[in-house]
PDB file of N, CA and C in Angstrom:
ATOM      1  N   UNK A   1       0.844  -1.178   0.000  1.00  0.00           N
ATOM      2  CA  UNK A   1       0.000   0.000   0.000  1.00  0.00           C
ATOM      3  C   UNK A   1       0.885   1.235   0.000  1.00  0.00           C
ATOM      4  N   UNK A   2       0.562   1.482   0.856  1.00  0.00           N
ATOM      5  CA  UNK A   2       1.890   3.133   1.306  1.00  0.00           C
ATOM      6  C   UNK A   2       1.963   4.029   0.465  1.00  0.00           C
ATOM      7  N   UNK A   3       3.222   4.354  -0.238  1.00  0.00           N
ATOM      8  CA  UNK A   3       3.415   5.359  -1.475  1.00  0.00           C
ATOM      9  C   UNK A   3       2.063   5.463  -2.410  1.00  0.00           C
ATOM     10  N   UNK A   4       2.162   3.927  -2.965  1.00  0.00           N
ATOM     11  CA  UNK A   4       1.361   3.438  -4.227  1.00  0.00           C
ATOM     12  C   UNK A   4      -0.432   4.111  -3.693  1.00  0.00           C
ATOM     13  N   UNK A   5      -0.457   3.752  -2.728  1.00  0.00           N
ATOM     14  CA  UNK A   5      -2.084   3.786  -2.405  1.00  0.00           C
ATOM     15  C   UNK A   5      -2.094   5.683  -2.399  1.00  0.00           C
ATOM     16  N   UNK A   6      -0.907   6.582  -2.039  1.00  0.00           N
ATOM     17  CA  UNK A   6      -1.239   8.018  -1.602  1.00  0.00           C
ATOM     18  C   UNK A   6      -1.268   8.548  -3.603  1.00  0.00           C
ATOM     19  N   UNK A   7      -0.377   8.001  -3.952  1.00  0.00           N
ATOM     20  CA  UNK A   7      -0.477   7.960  -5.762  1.00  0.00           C
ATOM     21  C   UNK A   7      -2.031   8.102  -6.596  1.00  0.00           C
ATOM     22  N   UNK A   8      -1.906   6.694  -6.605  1.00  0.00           N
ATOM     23  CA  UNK A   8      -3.771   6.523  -6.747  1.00  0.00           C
ATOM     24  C   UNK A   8      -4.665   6.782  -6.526  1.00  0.00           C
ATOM     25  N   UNK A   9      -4.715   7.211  -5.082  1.00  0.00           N
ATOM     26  CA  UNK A   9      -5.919   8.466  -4.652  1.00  0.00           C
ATOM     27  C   UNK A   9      -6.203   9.391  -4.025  1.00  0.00           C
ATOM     28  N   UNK A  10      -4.794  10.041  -4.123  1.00  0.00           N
ATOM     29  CA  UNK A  10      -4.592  11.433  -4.060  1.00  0.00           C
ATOM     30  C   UNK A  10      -4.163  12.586  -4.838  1.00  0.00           C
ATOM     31  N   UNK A  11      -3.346  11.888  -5.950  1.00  0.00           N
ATOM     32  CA  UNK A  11      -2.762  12.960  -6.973  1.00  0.00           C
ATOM     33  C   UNK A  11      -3.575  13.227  -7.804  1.00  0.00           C
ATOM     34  N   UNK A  12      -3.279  14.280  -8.331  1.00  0.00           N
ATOM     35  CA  UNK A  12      -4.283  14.946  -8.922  1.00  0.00           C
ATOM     36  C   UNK A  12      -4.702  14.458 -10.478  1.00  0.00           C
ATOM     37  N   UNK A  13      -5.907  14.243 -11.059  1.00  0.00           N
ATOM     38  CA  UNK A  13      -6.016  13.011 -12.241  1.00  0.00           C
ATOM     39  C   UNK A  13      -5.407  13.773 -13.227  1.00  0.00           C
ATOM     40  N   UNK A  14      -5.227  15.208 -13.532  1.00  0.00           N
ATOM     41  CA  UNK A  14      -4.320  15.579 -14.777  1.00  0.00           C
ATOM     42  C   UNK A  14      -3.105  15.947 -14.625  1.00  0.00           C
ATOM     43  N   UNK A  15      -2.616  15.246 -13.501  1.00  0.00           N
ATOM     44  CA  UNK A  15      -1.062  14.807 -12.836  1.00  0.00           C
ATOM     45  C   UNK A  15      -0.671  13.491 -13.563  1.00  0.00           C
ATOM     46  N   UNK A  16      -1.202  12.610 -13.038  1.00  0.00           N
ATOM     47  CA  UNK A  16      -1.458  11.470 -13.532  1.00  0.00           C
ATOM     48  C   UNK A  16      -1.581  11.010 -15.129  1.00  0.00           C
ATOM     49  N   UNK A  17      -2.223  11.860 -15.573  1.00  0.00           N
ATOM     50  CA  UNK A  17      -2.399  11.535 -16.914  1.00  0.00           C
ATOM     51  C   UNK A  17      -1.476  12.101 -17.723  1.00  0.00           C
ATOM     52  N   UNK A  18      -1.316  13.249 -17.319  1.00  0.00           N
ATOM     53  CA  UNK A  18       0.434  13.925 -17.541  1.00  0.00           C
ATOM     54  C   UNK A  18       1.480  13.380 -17.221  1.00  0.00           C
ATOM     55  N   UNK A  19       1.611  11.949 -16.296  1.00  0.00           N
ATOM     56  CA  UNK A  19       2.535  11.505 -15.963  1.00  0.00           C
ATOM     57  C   UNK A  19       2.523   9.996 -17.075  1.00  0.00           C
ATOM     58  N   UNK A  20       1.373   9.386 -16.940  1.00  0.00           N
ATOM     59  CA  UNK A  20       0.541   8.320 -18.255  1.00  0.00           C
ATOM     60  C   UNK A  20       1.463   8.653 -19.638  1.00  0.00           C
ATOM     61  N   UNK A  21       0.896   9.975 -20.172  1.00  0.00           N
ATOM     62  CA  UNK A  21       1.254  10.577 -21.453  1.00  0.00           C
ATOM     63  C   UNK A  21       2.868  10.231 -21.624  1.00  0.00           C
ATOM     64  N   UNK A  22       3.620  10.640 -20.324  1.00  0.00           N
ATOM     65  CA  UNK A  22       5.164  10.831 -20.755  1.00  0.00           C
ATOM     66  C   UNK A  22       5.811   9.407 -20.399  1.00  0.00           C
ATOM     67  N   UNK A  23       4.962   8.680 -19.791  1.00  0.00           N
ATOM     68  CA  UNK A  23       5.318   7.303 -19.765  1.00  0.00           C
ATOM     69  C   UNK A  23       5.504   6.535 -21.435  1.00  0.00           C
ATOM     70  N   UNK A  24       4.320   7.105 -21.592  1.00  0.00           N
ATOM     71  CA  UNK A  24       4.185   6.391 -22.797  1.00  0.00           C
ATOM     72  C   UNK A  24       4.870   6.723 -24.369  1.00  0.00           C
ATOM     73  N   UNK A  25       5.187   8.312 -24.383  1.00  0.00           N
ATOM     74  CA  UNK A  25       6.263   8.597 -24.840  1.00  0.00           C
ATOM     75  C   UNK A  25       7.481   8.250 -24.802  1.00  0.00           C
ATOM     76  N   UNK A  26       7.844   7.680 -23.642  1.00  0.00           N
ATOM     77  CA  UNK A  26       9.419   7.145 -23.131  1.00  0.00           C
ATOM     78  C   UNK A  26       9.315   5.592 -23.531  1.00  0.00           C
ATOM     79  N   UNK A  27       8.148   4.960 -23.842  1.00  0.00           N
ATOM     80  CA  UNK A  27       8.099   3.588 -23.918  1.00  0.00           C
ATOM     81  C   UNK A  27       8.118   3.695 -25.253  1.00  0.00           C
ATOM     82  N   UNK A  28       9.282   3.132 -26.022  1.00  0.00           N
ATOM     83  CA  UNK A  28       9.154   3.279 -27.515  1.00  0.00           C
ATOM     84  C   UNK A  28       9.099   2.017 -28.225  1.00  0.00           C
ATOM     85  N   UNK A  29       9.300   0.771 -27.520  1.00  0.00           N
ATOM     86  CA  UNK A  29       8.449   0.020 -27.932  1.00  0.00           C
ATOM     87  C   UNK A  29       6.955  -0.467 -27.571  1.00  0.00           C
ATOM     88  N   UNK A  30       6.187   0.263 -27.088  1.00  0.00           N
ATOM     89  CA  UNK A  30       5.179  -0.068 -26.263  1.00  0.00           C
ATOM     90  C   UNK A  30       4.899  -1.517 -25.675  1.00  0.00           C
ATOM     91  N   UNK A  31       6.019  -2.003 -24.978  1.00  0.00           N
ATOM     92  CA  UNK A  31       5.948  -2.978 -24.257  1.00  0.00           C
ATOM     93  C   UNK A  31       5.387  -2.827 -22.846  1.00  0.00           C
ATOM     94  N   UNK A  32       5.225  -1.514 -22.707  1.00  0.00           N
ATOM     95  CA  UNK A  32       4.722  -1.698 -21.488  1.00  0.00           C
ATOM     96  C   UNK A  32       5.705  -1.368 -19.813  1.00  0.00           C
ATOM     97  N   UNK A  33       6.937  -1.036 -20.399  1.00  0.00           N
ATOM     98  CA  UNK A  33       8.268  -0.892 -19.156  1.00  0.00           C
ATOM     99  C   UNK A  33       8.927  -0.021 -20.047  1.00  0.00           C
ATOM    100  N   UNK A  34       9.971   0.520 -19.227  1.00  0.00           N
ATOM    101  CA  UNK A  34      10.690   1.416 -19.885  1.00  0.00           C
ATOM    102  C   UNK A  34      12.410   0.708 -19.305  1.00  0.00           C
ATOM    103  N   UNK A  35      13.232   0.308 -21.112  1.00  0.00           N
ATOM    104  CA  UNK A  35      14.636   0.458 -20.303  1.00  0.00           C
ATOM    105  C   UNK A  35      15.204   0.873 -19.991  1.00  0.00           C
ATOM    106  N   UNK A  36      16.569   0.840 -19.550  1.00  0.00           N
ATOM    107  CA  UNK A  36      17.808   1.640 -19.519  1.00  0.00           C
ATOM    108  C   UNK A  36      18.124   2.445 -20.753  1.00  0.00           C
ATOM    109  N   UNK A  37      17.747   1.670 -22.101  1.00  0.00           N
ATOM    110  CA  UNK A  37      18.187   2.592 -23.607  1.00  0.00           C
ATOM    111  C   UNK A  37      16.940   3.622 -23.625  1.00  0.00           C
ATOM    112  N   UNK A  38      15.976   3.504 -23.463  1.00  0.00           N
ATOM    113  CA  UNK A  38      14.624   4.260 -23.610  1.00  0.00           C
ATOM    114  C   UNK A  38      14.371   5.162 -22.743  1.00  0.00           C
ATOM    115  N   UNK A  39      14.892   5.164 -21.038  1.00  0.00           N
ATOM    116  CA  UNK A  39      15.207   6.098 -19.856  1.00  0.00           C
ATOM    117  C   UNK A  39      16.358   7.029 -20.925  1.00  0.00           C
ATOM    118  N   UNK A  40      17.762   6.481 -21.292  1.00  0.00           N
ATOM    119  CA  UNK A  40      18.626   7.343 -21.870  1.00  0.00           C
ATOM    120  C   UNK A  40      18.494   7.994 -22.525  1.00  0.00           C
ATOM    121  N   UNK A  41      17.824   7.435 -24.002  1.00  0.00           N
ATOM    122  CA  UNK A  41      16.827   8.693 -25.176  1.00  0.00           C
ATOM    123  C   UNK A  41      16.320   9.612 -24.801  1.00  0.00           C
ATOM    124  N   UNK A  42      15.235   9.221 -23.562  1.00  0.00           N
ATOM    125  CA  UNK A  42      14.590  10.615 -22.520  1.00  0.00           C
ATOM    126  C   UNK A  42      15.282  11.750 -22.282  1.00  0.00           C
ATOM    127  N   UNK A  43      16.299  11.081 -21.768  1.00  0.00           N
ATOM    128  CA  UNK A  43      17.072  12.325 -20.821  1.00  0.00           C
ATOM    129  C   UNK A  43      18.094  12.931 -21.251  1.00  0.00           C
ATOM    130  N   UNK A  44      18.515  11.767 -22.922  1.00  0.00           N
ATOM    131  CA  UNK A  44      19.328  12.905 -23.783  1.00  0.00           C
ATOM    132  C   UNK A  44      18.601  14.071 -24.341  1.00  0.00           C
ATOM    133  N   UNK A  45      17.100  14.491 -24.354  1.00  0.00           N
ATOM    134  CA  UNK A  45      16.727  15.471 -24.965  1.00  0.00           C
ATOM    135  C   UNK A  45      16.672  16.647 -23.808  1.00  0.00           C
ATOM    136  N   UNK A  46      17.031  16.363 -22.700  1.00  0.00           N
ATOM    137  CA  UNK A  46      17.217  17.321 -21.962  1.00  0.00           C
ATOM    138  C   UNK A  46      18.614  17.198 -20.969  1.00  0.00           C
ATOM    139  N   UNK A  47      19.677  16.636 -21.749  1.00  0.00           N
ATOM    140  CA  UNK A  47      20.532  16.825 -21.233  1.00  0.00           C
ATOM    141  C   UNK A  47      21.794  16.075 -22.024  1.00  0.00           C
ATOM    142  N   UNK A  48      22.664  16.608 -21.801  1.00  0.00           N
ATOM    143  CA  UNK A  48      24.085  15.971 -22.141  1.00  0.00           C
ATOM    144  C   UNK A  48      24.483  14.160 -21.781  1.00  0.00           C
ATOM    145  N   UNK A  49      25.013  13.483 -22.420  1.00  0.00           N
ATOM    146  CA  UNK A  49      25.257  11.863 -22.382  1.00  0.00           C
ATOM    147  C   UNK A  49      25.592  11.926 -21.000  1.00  0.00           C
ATOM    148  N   UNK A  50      26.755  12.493 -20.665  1.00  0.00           N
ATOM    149  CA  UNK A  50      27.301  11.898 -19.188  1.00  0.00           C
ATOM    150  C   UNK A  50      26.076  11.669 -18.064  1.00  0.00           C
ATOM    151  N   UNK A  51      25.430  13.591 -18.443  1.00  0.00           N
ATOM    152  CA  UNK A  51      24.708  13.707 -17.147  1.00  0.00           C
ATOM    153  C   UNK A  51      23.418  12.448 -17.836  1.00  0.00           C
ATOM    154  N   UNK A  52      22.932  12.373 -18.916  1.00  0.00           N
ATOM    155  CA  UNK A  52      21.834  11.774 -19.091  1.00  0.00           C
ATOM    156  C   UNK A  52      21.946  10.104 -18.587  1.00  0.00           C
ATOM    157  N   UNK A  53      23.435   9.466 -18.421  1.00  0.00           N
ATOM    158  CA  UNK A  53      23.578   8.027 -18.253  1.00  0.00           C
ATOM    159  C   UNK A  53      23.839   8.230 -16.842  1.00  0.00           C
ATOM    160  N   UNK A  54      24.127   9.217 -15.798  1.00  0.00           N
ATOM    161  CA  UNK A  54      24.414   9.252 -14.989  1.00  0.00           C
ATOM    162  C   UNK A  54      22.712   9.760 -14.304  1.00  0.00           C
ATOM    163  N   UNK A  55      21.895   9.994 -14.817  1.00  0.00           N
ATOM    164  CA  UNK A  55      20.262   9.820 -14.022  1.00  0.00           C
ATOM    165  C   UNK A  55      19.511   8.981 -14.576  1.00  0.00           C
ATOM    166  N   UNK A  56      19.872   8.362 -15.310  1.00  0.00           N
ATOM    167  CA  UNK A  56      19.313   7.020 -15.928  1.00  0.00           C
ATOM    168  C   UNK A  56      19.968   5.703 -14.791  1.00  0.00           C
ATOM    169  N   UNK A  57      21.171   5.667 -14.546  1.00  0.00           N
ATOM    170  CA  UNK A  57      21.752   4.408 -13.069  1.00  0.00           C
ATOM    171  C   UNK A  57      20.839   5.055 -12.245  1.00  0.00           C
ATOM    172  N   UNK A  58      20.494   6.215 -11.836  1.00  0.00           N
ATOM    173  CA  UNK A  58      20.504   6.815 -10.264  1.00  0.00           C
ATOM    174  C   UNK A  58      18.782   5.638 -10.049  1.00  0.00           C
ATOM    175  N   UNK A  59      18.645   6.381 -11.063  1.00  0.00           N
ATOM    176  CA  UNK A  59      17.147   6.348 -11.643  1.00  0.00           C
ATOM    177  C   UNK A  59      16.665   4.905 -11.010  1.00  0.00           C
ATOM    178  N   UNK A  60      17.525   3.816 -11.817  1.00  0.00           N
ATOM    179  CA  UNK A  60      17.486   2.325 -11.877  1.00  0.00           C
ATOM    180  C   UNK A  60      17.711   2.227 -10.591  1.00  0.00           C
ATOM    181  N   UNK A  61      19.027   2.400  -9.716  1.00  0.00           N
ATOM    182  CA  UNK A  61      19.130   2.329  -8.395  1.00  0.00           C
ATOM    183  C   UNK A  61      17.598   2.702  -7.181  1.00  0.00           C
ATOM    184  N   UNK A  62      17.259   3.571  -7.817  1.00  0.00           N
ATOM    185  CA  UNK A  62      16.299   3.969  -6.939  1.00  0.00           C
ATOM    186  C   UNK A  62      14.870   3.541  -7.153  1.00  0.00           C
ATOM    187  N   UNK A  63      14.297   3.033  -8.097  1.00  0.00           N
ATOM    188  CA  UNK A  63      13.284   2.642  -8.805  1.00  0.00           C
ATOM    189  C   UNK A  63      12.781   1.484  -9.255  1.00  0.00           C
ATOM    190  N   UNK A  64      14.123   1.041  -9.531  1.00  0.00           N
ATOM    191  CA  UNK A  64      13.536  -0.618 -10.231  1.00  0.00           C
ATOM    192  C   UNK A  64      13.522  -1.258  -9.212  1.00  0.00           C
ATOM    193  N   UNK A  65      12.395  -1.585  -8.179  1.00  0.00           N
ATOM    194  CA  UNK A  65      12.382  -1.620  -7.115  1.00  0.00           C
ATOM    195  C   UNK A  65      12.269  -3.503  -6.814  1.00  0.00           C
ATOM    196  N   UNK A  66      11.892  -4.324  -8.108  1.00  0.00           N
ATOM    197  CA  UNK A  66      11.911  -5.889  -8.546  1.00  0.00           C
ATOM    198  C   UNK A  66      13.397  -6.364  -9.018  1.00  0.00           C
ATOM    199  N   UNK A  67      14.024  -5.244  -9.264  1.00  0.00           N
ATOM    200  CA  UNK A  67      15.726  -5.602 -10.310  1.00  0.00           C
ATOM    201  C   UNK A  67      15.516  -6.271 -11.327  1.00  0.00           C
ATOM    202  N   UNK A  68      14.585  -5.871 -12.033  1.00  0.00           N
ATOM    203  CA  UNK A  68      14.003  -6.539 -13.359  1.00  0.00           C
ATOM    204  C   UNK A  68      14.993  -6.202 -14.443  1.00  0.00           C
ATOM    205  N   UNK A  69      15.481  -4.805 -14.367  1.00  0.00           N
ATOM    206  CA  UNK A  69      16.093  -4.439 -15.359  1.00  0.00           C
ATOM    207  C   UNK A  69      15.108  -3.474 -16.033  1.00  0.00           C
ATOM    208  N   UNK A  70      14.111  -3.237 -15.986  1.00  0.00           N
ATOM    209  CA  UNK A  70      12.905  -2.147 -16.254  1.00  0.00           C
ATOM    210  C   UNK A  70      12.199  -1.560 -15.351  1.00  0.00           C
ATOM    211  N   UNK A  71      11.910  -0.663 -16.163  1.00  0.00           N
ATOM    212  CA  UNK A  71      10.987   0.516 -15.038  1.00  0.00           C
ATOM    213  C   UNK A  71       9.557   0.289 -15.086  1.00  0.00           C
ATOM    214  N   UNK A  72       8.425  -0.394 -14.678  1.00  0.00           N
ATOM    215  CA  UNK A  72       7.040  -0.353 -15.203  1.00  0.00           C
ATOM    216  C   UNK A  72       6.388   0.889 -14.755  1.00  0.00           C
ATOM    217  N   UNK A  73       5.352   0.974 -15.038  1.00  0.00           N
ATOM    218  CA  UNK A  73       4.756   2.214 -14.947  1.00  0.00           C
ATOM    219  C   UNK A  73       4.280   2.775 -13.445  1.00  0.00           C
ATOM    220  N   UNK A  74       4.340   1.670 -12.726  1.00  0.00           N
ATOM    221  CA  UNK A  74       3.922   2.301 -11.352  1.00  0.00           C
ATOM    222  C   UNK A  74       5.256   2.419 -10.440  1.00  0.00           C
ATOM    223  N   UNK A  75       6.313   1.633 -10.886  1.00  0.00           N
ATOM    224  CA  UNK A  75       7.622   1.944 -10.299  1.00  0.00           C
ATOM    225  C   UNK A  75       7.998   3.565 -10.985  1.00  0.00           C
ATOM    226  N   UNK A  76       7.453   3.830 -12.050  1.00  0.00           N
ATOM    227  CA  UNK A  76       7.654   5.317 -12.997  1.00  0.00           C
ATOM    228  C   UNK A  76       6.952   6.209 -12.404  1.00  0.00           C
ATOM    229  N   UNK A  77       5.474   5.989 -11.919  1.00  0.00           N
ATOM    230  CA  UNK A  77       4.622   6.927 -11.617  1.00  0.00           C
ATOM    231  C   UNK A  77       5.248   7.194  -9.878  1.00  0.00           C
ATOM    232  N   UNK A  78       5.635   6.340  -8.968  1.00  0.00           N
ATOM    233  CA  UNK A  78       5.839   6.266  -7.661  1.00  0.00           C
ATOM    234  C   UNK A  78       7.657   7.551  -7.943  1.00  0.00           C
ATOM    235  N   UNK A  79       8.560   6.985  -8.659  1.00  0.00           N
ATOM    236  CA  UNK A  79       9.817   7.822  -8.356  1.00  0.00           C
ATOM    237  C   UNK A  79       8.992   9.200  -9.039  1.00  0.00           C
ATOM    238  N   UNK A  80       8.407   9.262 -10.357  1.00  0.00           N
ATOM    239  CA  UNK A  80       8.039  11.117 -10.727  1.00  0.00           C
ATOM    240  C   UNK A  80       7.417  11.917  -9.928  1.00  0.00           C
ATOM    241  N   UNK A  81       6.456  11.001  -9.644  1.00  0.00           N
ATOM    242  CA  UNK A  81       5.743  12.024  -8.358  1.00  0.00           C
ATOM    243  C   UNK A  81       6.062  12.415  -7.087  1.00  0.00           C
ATOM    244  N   UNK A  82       7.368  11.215  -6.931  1.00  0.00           N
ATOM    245  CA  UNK A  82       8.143  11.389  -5.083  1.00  0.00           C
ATOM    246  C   UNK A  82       9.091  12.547  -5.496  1.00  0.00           C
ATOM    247  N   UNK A  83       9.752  12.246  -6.878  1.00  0.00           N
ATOM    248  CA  UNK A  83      10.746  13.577  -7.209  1.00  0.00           C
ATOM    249  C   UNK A  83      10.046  14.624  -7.365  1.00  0.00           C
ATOM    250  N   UNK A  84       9.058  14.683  -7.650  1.00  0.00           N
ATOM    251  CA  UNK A  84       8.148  16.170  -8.130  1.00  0.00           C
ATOM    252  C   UNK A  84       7.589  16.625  -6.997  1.00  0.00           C
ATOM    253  N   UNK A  85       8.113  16.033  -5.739  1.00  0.00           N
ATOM    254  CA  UNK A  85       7.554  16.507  -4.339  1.00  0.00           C
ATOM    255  C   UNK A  85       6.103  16.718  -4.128  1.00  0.00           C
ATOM    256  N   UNK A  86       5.072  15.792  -5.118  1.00  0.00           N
ATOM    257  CA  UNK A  86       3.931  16.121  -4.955  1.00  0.00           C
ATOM    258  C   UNK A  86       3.180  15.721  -3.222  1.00  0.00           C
ATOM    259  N   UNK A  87       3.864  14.958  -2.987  1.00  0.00           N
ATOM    260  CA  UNK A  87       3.693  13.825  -1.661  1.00  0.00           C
ATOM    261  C   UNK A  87       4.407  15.035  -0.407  1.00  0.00           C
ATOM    262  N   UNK A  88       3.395  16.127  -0.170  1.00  0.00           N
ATOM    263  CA  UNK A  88       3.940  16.858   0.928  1.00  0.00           C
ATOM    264  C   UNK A  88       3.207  16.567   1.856  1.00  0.00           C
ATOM    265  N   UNK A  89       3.231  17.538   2.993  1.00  0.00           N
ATOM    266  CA  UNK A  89       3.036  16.677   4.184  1.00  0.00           C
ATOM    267  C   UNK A  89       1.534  17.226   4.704  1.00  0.00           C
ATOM    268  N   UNK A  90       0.446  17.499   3.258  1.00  0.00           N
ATOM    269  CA  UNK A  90      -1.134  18.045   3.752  1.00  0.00           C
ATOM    270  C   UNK A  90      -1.087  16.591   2.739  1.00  0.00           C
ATOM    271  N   UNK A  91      -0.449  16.296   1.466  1.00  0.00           N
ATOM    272  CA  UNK A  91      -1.818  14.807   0.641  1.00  0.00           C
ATOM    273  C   UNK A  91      -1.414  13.857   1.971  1.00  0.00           C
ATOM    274  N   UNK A  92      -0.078  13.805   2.141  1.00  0.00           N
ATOM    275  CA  UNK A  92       0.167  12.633   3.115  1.00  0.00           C
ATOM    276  C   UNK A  92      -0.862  12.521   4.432  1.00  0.00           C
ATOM    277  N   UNK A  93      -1.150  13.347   4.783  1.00  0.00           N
ATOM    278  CA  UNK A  93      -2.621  13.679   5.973  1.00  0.00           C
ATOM    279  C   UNK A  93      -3.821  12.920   5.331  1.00  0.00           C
ATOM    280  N   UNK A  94      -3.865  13.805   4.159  1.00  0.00           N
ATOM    281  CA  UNK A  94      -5.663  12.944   3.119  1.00  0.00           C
ATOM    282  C   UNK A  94      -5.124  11.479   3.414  1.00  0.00           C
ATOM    283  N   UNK A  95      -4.011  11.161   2.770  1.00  0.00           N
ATOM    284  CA  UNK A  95      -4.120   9.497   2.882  1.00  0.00           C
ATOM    285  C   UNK A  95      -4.293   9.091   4.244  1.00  0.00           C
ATOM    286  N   UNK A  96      -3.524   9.317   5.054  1.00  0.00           N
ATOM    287  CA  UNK A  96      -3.640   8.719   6.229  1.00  0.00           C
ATOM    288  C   UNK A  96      -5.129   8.761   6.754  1.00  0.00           C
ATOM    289  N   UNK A  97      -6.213  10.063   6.583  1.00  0.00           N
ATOM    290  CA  UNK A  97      -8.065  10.338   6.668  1.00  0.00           C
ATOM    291  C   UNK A  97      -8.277   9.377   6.472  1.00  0.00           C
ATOM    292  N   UNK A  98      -8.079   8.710   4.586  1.00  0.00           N
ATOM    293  CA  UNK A  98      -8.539   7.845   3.906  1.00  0.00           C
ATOM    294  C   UNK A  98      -8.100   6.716   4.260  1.00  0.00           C
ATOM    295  N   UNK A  99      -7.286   6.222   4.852  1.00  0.00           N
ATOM    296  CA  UNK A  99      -7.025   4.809   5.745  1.00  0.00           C
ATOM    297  C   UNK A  99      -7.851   4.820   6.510  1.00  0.00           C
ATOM    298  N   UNK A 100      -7.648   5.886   7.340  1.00  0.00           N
ATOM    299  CA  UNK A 100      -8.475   6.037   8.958  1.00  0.00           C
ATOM    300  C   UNK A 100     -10.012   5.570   8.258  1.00  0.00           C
ATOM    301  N   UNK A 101     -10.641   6.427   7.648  1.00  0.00           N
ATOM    302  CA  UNK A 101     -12.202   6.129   6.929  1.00  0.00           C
ATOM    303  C   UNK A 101     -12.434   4.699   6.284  1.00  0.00           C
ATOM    304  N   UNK A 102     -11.548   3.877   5.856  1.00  0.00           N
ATOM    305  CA  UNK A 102     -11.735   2.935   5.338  1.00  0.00           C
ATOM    306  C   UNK A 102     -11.533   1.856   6.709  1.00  0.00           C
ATOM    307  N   UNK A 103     -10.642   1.826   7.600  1.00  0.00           N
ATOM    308  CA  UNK A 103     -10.656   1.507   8.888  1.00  0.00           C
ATOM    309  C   UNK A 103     -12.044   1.096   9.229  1.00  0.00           C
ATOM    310  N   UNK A 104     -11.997   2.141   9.672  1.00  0.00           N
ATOM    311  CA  UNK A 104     -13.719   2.591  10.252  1.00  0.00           C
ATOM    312  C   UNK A 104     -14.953   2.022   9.646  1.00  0.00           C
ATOM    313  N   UNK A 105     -15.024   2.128   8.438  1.00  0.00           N
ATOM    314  CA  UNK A 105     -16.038   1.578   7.582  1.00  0.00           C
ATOM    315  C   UNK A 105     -16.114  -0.001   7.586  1.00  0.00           C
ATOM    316  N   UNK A 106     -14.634  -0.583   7.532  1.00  0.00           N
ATOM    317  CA  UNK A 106     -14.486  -1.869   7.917  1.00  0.00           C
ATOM    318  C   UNK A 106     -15.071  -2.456   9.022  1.00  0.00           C
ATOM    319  N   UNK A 107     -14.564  -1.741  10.327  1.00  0.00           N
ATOM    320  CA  UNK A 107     -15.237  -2.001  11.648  1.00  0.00           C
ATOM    321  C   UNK A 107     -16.340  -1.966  11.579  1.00  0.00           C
ATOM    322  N   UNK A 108     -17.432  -1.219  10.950  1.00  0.00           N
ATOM    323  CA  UNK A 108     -18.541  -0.953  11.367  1.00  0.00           C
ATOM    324  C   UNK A 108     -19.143  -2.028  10.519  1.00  0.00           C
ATOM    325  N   UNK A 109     -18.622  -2.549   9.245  1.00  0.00           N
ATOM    326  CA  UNK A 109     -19.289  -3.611   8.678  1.00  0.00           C
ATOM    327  C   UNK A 109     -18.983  -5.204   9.041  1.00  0.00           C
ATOM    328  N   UNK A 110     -18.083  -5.354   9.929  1.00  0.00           N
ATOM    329  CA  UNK A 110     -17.795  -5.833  10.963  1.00  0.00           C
ATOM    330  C   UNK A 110     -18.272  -6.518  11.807  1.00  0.00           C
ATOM    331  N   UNK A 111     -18.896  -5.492  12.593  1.00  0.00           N
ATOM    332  CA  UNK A 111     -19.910  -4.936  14.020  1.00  0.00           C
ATOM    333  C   UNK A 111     -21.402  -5.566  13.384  1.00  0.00           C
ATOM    334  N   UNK A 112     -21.597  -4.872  12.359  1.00  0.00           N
ATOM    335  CA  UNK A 112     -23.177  -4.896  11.766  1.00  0.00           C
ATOM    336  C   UNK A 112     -23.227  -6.730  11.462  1.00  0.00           C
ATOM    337  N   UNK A 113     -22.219  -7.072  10.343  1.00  0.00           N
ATOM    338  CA  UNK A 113     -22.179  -8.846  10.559  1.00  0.00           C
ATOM    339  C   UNK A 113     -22.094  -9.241  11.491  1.00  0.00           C
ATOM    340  N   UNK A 114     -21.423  -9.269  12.227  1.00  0.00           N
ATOM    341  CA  UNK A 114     -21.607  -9.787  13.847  1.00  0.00           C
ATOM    342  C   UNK A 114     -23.330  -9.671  14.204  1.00  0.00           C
ATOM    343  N   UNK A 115     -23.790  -9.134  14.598  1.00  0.00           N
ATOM    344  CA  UNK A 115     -25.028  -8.863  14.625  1.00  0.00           C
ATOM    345  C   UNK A 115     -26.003  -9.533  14.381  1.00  0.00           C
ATOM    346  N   UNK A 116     -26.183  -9.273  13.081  1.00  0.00           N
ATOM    347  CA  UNK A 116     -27.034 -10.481  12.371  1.00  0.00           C
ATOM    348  C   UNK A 116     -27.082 -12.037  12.795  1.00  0.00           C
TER     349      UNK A 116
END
């Protein structure tokens, strides 16, 4: 849950779909993951080889969180949005509400089966 769950229903949906879009731009074979050559293409258009192969490892180090050797899209969507600092410390509150409320809702359906 954790990261992934504050992602999914907290960021904002034309965050998301802005994040979708450039996924899918970076996936140039549309397989569905993004590699190490397809991360590099990315980041040569905004940057020089060294620096571009040198945030393409960081990238992998920090992300490919299976050691697959690819990035899938929710290992993609979890590092853009943690780097884009969207995850400050008011959505991180909503999620934690939205645990608490789903908690709660649990218990009480719970309580009510018991009952019966």
């Amino acid at each position: 849950m954790g990261l992934q769950f504050i992602i999914n229903q907290l960021s904002p949906d034309e965050e998301i779909i802005e994040l979708s879009n450039i996924f899918k731009s970076m996936d140039q074979d549309h397989n569905g993951v993004l590699s190490r050559d397809e991360m590099y293409n990315a980041y040569l258009k905004i940057s020089n080889a060294v620096e571009a192969r040198k945030k393409v490892d960081d990238m992998f180090l920090k992300v490919d969180s299976n050691e697959n050797g690819s990035i899938d899209y929710n290992e993609f969507l979890m590092a853009t949005i943690k780097e884009k600092k969207i995850l400050n410390e008011q959505t991180i509150k909503k999620a934690f509400n939205a645990l608490d409320n789903v908690c709660i809702i649990r218990i009480m359906m719970e309580r009510y089966l018991r009952m019966r």
